[in-house]
N, C-alpha and C. Protein backbone atom coordinates (compact mmCIF):
# COMPACT_ATOMS: atom_id res chain seq x y z
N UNK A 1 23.13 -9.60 21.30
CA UNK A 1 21.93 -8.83 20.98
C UNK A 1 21.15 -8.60 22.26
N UNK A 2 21.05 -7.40 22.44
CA UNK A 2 19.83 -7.17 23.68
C UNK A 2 18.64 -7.19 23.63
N UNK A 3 18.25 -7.48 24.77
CA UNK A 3 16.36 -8.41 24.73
C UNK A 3 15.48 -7.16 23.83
N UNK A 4 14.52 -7.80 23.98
CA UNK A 4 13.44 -6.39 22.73
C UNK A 4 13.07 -5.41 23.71
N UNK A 5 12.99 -6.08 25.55
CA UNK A 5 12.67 -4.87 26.07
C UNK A 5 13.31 -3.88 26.71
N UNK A 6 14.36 -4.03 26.61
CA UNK A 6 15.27 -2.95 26.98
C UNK A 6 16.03 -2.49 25.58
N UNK A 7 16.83 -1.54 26.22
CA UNK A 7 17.03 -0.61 24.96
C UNK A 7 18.48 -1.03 24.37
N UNK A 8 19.08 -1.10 23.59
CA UNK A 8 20.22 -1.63 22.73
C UNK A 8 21.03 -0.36 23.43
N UNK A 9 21.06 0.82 23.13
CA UNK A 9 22.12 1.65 23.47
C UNK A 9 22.03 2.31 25.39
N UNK A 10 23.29 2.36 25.47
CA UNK A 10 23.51 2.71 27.16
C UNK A 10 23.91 4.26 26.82
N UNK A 11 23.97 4.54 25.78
CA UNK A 11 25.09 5.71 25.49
C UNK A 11 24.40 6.56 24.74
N UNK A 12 24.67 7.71 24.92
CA UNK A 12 23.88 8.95 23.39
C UNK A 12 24.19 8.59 22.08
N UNK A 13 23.49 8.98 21.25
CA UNK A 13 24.08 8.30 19.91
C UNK A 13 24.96 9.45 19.07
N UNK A 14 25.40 9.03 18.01
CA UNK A 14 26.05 9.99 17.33
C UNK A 14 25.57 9.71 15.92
N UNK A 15 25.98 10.75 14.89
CA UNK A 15 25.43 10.31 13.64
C UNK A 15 26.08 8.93 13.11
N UNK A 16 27.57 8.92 13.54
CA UNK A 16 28.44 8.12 13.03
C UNK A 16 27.87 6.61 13.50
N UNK A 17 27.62 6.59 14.71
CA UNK A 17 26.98 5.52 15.28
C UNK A 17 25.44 4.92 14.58
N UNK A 18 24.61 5.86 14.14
CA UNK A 18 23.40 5.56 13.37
C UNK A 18 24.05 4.89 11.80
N UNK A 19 25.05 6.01 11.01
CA UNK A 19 25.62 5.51 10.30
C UNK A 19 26.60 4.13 9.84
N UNK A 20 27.13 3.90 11.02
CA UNK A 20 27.95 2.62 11.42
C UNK A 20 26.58 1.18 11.08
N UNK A 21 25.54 1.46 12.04
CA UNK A 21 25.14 0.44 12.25
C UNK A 21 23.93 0.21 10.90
N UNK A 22 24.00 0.93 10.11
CA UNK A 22 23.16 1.01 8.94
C UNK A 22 24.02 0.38 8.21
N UNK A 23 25.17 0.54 8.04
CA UNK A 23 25.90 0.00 6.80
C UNK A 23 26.50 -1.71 7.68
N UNK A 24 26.07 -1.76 8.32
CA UNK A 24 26.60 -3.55 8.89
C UNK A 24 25.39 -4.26 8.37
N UNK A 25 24.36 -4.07 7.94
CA UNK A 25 23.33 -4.79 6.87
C UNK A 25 22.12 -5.22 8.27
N UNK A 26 21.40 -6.36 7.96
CA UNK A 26 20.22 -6.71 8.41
C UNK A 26 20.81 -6.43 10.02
N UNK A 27 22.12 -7.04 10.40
CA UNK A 27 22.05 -7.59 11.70
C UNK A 27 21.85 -6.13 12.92
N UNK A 28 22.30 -4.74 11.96
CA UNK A 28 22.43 -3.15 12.14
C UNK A 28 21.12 -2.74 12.18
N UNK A 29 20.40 -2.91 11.28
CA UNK A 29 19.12 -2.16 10.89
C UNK A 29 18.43 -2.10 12.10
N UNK A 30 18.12 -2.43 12.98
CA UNK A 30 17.46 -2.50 14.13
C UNK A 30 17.82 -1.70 15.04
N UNK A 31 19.32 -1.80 15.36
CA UNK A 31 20.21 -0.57 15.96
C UNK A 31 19.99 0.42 15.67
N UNK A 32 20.38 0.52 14.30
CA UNK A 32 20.19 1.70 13.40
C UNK A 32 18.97 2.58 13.80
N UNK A 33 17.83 1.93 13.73
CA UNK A 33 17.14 2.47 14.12
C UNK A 33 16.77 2.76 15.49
N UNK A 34 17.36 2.05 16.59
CA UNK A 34 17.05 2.62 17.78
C UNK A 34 18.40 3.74 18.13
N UNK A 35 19.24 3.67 17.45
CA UNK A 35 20.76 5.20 17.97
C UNK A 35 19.28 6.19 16.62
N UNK A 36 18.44 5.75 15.64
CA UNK A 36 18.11 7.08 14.85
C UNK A 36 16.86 7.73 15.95
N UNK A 37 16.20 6.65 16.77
CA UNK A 37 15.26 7.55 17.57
C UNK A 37 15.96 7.84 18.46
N UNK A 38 16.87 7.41 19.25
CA UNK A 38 17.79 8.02 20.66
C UNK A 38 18.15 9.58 19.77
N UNK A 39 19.01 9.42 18.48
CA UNK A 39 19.23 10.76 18.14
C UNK A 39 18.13 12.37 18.35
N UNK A 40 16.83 11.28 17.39
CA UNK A 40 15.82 12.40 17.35
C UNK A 40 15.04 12.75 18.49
N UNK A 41 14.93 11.88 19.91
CA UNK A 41 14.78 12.40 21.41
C UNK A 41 15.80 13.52 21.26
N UNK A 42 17.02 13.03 21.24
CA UNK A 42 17.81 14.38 21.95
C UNK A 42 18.11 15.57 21.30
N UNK A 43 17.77 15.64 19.84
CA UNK A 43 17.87 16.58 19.25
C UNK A 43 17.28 16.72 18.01
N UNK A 44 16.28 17.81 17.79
CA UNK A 44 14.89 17.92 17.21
C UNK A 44 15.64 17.69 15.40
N UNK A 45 16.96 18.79 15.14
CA UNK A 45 17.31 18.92 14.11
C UNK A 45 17.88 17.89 13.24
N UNK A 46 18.03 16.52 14.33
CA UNK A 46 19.27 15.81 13.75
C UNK A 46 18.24 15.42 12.46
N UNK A 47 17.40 15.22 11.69
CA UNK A 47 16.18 14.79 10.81
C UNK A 47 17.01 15.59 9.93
N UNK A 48 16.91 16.81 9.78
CA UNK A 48 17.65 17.80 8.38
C UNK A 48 18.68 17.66 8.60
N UNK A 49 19.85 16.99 9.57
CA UNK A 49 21.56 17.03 9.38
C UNK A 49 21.27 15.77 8.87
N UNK A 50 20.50 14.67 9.22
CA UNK A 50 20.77 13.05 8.13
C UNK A 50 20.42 13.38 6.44
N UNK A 51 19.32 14.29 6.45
CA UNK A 51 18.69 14.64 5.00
C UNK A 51 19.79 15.28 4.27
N UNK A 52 20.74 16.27 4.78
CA UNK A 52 21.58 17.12 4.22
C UNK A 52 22.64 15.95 3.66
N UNK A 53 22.89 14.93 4.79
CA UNK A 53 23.81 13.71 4.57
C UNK A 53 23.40 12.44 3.01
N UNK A 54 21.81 13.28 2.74
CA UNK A 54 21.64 12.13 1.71
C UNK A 54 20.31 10.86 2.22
N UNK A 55 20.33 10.83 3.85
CA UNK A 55 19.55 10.11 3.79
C UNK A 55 17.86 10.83 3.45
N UNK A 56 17.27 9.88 2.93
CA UNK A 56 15.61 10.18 2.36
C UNK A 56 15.05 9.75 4.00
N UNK A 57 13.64 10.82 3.51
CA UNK A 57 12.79 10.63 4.34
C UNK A 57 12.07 9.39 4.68
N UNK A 58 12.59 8.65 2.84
CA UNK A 58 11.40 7.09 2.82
C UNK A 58 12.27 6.23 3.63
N UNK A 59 14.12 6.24 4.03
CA UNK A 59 14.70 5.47 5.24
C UNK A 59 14.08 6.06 6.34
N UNK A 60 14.07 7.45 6.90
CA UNK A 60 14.52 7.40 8.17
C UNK A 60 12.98 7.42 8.90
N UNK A 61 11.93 7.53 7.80
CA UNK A 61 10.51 7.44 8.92
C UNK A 61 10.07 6.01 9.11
N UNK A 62 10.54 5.21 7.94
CA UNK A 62 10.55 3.79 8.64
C UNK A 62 11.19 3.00 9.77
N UNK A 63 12.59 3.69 9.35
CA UNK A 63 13.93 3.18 10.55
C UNK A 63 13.31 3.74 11.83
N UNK A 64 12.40 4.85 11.50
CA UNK A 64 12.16 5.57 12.94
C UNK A 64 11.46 4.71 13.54
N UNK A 65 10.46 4.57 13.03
CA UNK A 65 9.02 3.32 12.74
C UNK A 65 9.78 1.70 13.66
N UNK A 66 10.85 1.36 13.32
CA UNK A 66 11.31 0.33 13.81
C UNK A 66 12.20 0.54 14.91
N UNK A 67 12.66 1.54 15.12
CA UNK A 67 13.30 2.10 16.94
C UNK A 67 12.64 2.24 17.59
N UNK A 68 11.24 2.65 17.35
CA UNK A 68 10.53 2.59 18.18
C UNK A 68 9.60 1.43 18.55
N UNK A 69 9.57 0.61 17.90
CA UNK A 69 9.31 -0.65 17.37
C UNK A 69 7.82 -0.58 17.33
N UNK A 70 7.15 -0.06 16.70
CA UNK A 70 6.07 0.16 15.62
C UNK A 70 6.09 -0.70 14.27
N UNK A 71 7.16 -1.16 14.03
CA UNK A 71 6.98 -1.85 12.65
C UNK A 71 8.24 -2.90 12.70
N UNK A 72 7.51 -4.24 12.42
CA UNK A 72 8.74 -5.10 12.16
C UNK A 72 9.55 -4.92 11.16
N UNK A 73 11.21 -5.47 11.79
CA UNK A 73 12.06 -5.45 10.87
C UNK A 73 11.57 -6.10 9.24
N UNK A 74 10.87 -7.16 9.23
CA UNK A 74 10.79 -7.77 8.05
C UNK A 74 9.79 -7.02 7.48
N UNK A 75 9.04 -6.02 7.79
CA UNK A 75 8.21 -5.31 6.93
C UNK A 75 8.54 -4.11 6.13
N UNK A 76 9.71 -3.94 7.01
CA UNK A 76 10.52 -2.49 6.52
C UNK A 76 11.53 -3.01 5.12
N UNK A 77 11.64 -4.55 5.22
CA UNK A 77 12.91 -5.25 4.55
C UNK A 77 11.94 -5.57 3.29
N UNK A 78 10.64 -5.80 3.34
CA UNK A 78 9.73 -5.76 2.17
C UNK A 78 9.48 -5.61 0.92
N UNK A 79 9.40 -5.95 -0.57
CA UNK A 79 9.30 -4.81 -1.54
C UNK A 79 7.51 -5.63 -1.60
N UNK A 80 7.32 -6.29 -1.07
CA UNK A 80 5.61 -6.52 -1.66
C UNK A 80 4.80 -5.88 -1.07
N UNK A 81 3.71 -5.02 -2.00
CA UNK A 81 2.82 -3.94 -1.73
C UNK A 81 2.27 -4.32 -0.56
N UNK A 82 1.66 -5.75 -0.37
CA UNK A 82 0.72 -5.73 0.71
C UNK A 82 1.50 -5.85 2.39
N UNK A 83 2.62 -6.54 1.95
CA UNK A 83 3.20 -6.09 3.29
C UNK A 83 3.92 -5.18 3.55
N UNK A 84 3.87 -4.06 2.56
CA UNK A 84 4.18 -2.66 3.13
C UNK A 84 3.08 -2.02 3.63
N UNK A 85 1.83 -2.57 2.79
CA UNK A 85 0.76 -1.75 3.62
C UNK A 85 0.27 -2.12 5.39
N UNK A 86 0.79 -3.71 5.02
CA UNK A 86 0.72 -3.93 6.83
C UNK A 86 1.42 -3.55 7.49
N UNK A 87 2.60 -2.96 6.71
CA UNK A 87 3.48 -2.24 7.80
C UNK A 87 3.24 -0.93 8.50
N UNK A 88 2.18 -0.40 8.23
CA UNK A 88 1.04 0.82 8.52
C UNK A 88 0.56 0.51 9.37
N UNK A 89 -0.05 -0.80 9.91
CA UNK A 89 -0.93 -1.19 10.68
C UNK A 89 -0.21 -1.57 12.12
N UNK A 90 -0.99 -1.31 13.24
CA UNK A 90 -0.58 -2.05 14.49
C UNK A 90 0.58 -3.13 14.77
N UNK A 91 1.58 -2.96 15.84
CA UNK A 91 1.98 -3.96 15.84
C UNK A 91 1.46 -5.54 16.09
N UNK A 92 0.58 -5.77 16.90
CA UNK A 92 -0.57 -6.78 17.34
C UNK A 92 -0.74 -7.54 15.20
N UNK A 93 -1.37 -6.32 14.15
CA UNK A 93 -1.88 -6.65 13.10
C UNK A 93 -0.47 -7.15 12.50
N UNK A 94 0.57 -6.45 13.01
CA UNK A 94 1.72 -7.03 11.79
C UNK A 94 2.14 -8.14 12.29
N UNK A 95 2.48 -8.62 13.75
CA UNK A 95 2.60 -9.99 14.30
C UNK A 95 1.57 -10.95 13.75
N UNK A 96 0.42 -10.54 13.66
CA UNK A 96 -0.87 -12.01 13.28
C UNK A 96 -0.69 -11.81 11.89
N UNK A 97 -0.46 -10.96 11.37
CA UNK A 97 -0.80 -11.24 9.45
C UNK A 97 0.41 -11.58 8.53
N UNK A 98 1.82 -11.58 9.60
CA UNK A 98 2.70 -11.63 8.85
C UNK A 98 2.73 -12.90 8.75
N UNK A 99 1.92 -14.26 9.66
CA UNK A 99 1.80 -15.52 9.56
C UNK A 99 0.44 -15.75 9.18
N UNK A 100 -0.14 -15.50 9.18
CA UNK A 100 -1.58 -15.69 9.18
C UNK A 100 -2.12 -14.91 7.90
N UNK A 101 -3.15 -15.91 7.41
CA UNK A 101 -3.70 -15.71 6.43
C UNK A 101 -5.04 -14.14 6.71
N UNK A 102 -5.41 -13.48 6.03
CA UNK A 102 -6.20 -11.95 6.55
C UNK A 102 -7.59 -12.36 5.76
N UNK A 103 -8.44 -12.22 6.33
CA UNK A 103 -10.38 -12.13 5.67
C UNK A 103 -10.59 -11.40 4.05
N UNK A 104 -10.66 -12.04 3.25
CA UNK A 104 -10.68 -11.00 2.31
C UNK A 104 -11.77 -11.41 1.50
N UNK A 105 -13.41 -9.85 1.45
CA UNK A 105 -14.25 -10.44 0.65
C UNK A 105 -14.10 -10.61 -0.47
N UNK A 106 -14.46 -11.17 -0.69
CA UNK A 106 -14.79 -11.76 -2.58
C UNK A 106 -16.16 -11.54 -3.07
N UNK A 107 -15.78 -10.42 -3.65
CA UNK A 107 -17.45 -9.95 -4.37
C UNK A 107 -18.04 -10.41 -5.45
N UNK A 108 -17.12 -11.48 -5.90
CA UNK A 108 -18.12 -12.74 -7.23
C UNK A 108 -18.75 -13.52 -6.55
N UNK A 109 -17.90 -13.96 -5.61
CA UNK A 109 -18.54 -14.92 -4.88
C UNK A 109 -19.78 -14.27 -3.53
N UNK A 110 -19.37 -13.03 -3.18
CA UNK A 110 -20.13 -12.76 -2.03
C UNK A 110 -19.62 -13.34 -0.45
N UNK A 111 -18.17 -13.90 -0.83
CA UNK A 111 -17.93 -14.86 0.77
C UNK A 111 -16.86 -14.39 1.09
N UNK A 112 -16.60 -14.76 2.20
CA UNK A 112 -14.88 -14.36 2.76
C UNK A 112 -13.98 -15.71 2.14
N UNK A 113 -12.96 -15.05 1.88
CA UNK A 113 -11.75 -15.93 1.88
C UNK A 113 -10.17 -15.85 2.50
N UNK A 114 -9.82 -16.38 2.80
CA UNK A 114 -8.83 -16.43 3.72
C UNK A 114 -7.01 -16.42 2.51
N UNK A 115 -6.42 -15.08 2.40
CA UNK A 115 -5.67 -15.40 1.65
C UNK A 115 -4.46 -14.76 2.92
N UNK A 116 -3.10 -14.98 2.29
CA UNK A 116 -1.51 -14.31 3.02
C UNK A 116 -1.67 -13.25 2.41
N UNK A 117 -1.43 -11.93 3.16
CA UNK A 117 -0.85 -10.35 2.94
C UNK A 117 -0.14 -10.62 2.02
N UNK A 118 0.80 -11.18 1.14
CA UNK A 118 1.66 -11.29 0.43
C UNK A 118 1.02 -11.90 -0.97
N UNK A 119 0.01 -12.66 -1.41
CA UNK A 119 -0.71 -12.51 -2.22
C UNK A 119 -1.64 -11.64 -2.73
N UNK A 120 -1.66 -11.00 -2.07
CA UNK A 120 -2.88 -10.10 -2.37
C UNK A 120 -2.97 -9.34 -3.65
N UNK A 121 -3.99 -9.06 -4.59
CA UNK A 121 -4.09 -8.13 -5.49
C UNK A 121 -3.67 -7.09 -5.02
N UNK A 122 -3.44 -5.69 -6.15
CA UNK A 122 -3.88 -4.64 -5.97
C UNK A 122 -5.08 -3.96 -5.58
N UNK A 123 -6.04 -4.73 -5.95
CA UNK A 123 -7.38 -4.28 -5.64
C UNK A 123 -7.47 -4.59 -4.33
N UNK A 124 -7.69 -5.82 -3.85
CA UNK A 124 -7.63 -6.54 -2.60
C UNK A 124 -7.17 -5.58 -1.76
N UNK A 125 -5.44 -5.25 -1.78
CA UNK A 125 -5.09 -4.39 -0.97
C UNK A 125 -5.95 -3.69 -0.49
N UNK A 126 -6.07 -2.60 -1.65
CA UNK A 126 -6.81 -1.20 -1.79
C UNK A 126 -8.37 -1.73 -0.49
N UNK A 127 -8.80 -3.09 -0.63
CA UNK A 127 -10.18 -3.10 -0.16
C UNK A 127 -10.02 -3.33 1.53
N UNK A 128 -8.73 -4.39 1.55
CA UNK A 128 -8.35 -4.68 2.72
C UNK A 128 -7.94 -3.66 3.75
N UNK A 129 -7.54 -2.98 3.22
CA UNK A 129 -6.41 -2.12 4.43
C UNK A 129 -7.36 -0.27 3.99
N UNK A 130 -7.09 -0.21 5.02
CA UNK A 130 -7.58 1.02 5.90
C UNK A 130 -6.46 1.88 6.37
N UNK A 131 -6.48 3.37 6.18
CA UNK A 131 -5.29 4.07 7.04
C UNK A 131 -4.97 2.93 8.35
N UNK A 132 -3.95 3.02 8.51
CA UNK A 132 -2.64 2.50 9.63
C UNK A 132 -4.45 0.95 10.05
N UNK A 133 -5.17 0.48 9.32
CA UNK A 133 -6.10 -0.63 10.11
C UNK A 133 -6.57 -1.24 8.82
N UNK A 134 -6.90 -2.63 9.72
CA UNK A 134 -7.34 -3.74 8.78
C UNK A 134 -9.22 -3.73 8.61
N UNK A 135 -9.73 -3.64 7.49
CA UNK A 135 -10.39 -3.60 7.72
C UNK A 135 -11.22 -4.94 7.79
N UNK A 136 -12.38 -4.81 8.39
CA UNK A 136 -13.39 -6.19 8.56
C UNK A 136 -13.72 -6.59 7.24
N UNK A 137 -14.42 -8.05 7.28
CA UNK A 137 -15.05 -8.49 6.15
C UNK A 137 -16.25 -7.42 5.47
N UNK A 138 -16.97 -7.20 6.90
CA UNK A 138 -18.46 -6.57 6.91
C UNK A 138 -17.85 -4.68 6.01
N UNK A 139 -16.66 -4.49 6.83
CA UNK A 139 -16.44 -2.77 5.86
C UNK A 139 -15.27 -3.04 4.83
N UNK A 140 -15.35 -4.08 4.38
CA UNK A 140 -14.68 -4.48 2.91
C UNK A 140 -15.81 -4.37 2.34
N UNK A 141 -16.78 -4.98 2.50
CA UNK A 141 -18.13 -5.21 1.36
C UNK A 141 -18.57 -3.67 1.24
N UNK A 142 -18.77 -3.27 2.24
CA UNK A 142 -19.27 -1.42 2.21
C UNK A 142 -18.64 -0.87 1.84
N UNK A 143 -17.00 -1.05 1.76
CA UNK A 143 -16.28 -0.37 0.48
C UNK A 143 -16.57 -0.71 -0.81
N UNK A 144 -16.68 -1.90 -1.11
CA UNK A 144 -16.85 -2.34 -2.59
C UNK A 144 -17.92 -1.86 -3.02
N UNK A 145 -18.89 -1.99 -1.90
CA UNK A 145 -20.59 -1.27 -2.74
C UNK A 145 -20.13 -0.05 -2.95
N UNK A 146 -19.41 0.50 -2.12
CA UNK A 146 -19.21 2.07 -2.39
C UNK A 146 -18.46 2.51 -3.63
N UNK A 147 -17.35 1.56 -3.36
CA UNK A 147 -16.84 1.69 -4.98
C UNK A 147 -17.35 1.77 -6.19
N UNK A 148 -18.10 0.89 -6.15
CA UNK A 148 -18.94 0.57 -7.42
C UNK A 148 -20.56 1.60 -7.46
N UNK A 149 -20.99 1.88 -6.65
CA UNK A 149 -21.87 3.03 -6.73
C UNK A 149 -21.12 4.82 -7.24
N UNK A 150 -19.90 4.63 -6.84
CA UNK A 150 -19.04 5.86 -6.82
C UNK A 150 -18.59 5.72 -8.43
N UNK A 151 -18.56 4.76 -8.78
CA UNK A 151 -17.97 4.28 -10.53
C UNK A 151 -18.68 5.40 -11.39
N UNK A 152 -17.62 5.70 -12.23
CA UNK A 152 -18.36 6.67 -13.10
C UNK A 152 -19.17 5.68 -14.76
N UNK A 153 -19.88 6.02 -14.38
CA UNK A 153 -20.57 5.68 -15.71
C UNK A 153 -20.32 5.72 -17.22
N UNK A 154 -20.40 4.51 -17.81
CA UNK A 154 -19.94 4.24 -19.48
C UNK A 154 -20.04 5.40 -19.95
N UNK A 155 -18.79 6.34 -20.55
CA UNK A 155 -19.50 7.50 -21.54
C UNK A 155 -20.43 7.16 -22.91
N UNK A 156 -21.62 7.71 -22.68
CA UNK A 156 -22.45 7.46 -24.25
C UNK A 156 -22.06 8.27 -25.26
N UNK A 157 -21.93 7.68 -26.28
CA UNK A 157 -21.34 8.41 -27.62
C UNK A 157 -22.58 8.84 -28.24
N UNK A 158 -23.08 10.03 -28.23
CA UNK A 158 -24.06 10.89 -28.65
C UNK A 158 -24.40 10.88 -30.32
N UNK A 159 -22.98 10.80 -31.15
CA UNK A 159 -22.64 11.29 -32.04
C UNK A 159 -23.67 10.26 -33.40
N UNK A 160 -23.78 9.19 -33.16
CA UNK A 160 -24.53 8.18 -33.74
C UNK A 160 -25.75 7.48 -33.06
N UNK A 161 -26.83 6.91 -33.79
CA UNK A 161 -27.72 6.09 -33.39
C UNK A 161 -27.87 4.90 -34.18
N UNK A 162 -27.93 3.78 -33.61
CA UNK A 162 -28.25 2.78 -34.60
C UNK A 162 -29.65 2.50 -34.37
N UNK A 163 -29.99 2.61 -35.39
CA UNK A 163 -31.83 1.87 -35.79
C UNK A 163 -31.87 0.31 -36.24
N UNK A 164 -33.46 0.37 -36.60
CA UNK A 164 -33.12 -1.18 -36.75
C UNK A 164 -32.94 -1.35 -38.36
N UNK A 165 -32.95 -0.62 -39.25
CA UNK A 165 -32.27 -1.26 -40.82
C UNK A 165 -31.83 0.31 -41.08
N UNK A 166 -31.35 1.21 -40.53
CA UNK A 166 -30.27 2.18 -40.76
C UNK A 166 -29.59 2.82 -39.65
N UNK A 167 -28.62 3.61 -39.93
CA UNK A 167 -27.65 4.11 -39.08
C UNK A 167 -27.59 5.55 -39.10
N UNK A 168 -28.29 6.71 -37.99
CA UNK A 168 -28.24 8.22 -38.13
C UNK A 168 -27.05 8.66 -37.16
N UNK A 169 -26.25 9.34 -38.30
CA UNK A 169 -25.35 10.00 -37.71
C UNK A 169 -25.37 11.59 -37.47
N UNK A 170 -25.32 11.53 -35.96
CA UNK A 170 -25.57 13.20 -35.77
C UNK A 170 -24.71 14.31 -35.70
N UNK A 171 -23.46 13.96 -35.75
CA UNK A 171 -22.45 14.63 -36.05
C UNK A 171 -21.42 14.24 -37.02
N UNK A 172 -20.49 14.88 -37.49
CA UNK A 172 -20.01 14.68 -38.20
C UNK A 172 -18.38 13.75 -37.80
N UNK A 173 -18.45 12.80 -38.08
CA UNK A 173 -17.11 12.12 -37.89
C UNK A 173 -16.45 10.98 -38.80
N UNK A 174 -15.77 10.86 -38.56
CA UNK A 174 -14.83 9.74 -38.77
C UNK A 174 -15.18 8.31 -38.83
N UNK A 175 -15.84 7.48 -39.25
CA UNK A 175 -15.40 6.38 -39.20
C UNK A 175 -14.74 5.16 -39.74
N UNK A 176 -14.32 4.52 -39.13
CA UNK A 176 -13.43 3.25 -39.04
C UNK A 176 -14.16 2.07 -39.74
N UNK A 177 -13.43 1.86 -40.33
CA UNK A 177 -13.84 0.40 -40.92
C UNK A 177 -14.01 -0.63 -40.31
N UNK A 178 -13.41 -1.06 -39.10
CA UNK A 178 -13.96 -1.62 -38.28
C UNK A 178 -15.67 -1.34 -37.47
N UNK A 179 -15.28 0.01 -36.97
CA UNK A 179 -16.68 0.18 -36.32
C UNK A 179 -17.78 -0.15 -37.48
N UNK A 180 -17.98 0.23 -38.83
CA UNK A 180 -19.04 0.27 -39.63
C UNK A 180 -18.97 -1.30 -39.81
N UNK A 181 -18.32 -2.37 -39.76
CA UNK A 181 -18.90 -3.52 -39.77
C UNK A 181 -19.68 -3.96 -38.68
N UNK A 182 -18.90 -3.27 -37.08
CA UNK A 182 -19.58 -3.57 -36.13
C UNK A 182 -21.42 -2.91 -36.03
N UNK A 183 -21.36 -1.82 -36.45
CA UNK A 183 -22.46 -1.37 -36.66
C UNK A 183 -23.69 -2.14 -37.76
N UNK A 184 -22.97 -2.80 -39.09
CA UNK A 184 -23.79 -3.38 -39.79
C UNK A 184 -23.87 -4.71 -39.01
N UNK A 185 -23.37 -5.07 -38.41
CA UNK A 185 -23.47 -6.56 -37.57
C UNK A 185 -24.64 -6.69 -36.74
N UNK A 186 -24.81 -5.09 -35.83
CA UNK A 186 -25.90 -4.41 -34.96
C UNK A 186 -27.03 -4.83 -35.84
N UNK A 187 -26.77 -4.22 -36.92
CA UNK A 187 -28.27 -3.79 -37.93
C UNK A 187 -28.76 -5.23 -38.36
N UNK A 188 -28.00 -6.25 -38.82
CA UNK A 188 -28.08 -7.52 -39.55
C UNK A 188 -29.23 -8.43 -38.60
């Protein structure tokens, strides 16, 4: 295996050669991706001759992503949301978070907590990560306020009013036998 800072190939690549080293599994993928950026230096089209071949865009902009080494191998090898989303981020962010626990506020509590990219909620994600950046504790919280100011509001059901020993209904509908107990429960 050749060092990370020099380049794996001495030679132009060929498709067969990108292809070769894709199908030899983990120990390829790395190759793979440095003969898929040597390809796309030397020739703008080779992108629609791999696509015509079947490969997707969701391999070859990652594989690209890792020839150029923008994104670690183990992030590309990923299926958990949050470390695909770190795989967006800096290399510097994907080296520290792929060991390291990331700041994440907690808005019950109001505090930071320290969890792994790999636990993370969905929500969390969504609060944590920023196009291709991590965001701070301080613009996690300014998202969440924002979120929650941006929230659309309970729809009010117009259609009824409850009083305090009757029930005016202002339109005409339907109801459920359930709701009319809940409503006499209101009134009781």
């Amino acid at each position: 295996m050749q060092s990370e800072t020099s380049s794996p190939l001495s030679k132009l690549s060929t498709i067969g050669d990108f292809n070769a080293a894709l199908s030899r599994g983990l120990a390829g993928l790395a190759e793979a991706g440095a003969h898929l950026v040597n390809l796309l230096d030397n020739d703008p089209t080779v992108r629609d001759k791999l696509r015509a071949l079947g490969f997707s865009p969701d391999l070859l902009g990652p594989l690209e992503r890792v020839g150029r080494r923008l994104m670690k191998l183990e992030l590309f090898l990923s299926m958990n949301a949050g470390r695909r989303r770190l795989s967006g981020c800096s290399m510097s962010d994907q080296d520290r978070f792929s060991t390291e626990p990331v700041a994440v506020y907690d808005p019950e509590s109001r505090e930071e907590r320290l969890i792994r990219v790999d636990e993370l909620s969905p929500e969390q994600i969504r609060m944590v990560f920023a196009r291709g950046s991590i965001r701070s504790v301080a613009q996690q919280r300014t998202w969440w306020s924002e979120k929650q100011q941006s929230a659309p509001a309970p729809e009010v059901d117009f259609s009824y009013q409850i009083k305090k020993d009757h029930i005016v209904i202002l339109k005409p509908m339907i109801v459920r036998k359930r709701t009319l107990l809940d409503w006499f429960r209101e009134i009781a």
